[in-house]
Structure formats: C-alpha cells, structure tokens
C-alpha atoms as a PDB file:
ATOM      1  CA  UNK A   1      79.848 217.460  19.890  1.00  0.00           C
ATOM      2  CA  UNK A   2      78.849 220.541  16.963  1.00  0.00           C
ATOM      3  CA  UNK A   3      79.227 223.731  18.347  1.00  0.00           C
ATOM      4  CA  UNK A   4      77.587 226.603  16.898  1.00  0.00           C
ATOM      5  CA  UNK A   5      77.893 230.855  17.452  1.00  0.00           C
ATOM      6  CA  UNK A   6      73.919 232.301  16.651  1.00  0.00           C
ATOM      7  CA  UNK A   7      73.812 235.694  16.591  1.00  0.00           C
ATOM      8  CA  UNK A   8      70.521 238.059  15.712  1.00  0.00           C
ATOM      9  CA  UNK A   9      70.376 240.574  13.886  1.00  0.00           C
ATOM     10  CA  UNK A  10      67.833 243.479  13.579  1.00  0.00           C
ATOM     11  CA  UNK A  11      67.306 246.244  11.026  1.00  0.00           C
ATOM     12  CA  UNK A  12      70.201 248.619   9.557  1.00  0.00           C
ATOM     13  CA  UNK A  13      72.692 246.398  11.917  1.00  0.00           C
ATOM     14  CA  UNK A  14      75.675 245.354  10.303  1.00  0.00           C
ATOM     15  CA  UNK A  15      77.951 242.650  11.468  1.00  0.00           C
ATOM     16  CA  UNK A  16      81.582 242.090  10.422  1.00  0.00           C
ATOM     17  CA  UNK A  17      83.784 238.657  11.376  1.00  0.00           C
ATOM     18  CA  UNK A  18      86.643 237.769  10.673  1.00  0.00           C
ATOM     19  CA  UNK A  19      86.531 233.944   9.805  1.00  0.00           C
ATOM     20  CA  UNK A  20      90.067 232.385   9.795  1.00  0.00           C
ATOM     21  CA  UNK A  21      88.994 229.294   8.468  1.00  0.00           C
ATOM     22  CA  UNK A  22      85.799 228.235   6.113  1.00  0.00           C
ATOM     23  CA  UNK A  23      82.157 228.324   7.947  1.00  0.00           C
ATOM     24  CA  UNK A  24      78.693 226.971   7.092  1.00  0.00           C
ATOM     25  CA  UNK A  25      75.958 230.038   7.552  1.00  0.00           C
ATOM     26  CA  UNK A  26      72.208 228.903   8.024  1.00  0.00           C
ATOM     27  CA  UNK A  27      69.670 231.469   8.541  1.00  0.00           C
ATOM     28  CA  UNK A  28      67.429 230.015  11.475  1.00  0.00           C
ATOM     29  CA  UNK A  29      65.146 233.230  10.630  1.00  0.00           C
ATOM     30  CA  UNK A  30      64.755 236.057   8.495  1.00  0.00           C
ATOM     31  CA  UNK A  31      66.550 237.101   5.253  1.00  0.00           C
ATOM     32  CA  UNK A  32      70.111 237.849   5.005  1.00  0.00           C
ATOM     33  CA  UNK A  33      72.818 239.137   3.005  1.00  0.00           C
ATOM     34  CA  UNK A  34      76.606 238.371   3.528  1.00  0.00           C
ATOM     35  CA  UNK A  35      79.543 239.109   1.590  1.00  0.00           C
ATOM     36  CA  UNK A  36      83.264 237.760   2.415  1.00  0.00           C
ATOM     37  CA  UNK A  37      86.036 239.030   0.089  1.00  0.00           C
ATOM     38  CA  UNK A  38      83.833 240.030  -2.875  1.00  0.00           C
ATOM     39  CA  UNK A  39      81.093 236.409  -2.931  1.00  0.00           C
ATOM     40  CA  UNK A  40      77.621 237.575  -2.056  1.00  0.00           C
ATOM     41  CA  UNK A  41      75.340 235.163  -0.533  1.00  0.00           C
ATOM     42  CA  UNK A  42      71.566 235.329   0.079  1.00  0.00           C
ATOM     43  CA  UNK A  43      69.859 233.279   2.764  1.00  0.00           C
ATOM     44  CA  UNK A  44      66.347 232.866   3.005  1.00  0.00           C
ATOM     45  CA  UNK A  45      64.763 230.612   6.578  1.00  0.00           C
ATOM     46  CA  UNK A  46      66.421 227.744   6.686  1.00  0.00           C
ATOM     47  CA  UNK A  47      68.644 227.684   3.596  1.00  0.00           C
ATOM     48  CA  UNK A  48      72.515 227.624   4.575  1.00  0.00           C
ATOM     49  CA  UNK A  49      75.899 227.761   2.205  1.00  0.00           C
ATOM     50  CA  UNK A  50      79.016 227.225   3.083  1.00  0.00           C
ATOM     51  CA  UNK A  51      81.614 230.737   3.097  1.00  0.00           C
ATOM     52  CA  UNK A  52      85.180 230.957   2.760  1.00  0.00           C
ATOM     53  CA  UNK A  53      87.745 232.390   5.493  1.00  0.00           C
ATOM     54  CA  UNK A  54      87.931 235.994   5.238  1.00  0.00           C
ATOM     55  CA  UNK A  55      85.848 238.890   6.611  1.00  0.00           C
ATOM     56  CA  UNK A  56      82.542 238.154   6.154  1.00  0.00           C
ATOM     57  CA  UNK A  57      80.054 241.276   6.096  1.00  0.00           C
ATOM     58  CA  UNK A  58      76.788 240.514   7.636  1.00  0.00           C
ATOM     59  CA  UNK A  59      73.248 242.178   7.510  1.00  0.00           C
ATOM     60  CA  UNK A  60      69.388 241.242   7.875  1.00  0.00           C
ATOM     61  CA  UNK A  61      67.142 240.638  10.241  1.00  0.00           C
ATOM     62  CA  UNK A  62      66.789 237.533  12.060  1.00  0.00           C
ATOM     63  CA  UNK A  63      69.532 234.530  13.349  1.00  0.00           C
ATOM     64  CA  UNK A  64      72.322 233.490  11.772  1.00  0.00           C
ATOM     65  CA  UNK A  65      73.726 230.448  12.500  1.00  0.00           C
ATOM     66  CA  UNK A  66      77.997 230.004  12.284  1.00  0.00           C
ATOM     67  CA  UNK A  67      79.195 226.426  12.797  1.00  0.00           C
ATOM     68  CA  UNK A  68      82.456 224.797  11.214  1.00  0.00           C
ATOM     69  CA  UNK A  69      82.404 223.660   7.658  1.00  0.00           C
ATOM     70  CA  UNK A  70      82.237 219.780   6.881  1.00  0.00           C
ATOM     71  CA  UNK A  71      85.761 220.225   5.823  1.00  0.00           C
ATOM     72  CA  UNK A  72      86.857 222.063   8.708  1.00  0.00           C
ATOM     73  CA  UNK A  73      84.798 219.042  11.240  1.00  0.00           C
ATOM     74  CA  UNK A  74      86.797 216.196   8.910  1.00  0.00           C
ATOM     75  CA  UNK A  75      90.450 217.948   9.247  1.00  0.00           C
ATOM     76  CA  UNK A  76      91.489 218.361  12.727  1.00  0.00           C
ATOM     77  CA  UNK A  77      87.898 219.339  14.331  1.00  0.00           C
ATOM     78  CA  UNK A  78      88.640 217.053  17.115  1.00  0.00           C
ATOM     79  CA  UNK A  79      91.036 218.897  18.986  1.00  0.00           C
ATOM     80  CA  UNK A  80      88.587 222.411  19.202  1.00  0.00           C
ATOM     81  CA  UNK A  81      85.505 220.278  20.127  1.00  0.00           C
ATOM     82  CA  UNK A  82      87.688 218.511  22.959  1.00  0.00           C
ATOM     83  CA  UNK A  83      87.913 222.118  23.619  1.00  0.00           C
ATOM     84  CA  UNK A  84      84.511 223.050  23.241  1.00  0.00           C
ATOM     85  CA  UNK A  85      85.141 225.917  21.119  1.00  0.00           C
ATOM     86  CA  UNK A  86      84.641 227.051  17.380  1.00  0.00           C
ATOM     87  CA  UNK A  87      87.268 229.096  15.995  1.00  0.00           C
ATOM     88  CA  UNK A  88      86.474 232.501  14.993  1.00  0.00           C
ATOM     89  CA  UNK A  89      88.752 235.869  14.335  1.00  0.00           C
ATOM     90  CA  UNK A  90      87.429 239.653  15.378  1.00  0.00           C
ATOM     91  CA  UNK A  91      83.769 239.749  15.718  1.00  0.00           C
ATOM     92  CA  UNK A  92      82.491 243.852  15.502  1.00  0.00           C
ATOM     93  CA  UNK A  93      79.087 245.099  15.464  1.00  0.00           C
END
C-alpha cells in the first residue's frame, strides 16, 4: 500500500520539511518551487522529480504531493507501510 502526505499551498506561504530520507514531489496543481540543500526544482501540474534528504524549502500555490522515493519503496519500505506511515522529519509552516 503507497502512502502519500499532500499538502496545499497558497500565495506568499512557505513550507519547510525536514526529509530524512529521499522523496518523490509531484505537483497535483499549481506551480512550485522547492529547494533542499542548495538543488532548485520547478514543478509545473503534474510533473514530479525525485529530492534528496535534507530540508526541503517549499513555496507556490497549489498541492504538493510527498510519497517515498522508488529507492526508498525497494529498500526496507515494507516495514513503514506495515505501519502505514511515511517517514518524514519537522514539518513548519
């Protein structure tokens, strides 16, 4: 079972989390611009990338969609979705 954190943003809101392990970022709507540890990323509807761990700056408007990384769901993903849980660090708005 995928589990997946969406979050929306609006205008002038900045998000900040702190990923301890790599992510995969789709942007269900709206443009957005993230940054984690000095790699900037632009997402456009529907396009998605792939970010290291680190704190990942986030701003925009519209959802953004956090699930784990293909990596992360091949290594030793079965023991958090037994849990039913994604790992994530400090999330701050």
């Amino acid at each position: 079972m995928q589990h997946h954190l969406r979050v929306e943003l609006a205008n002038h809101e900045l998000l900040a989390i702190e990923l301890p392990s790599a992510v995969e970022v789709r942007a269900v709507s709206g443009y957005h611009w993230l940054t984690v540890d000095g790699l900037d990323v632009c997402l456009a509807p529907g396009e998605r990338d792939t970010v290291p761990a680190g704190t990942i700056l986030a701003e925009g408007r519209g959802q953004l969609e956090f699930s784990p990384s293909s990596a992360v769901r091949a290594h030793g993903a079965e023991d958090r979705a037994a849990q039913g849980t994604m790992l994530l660090g400090k999330v701050c708005f």
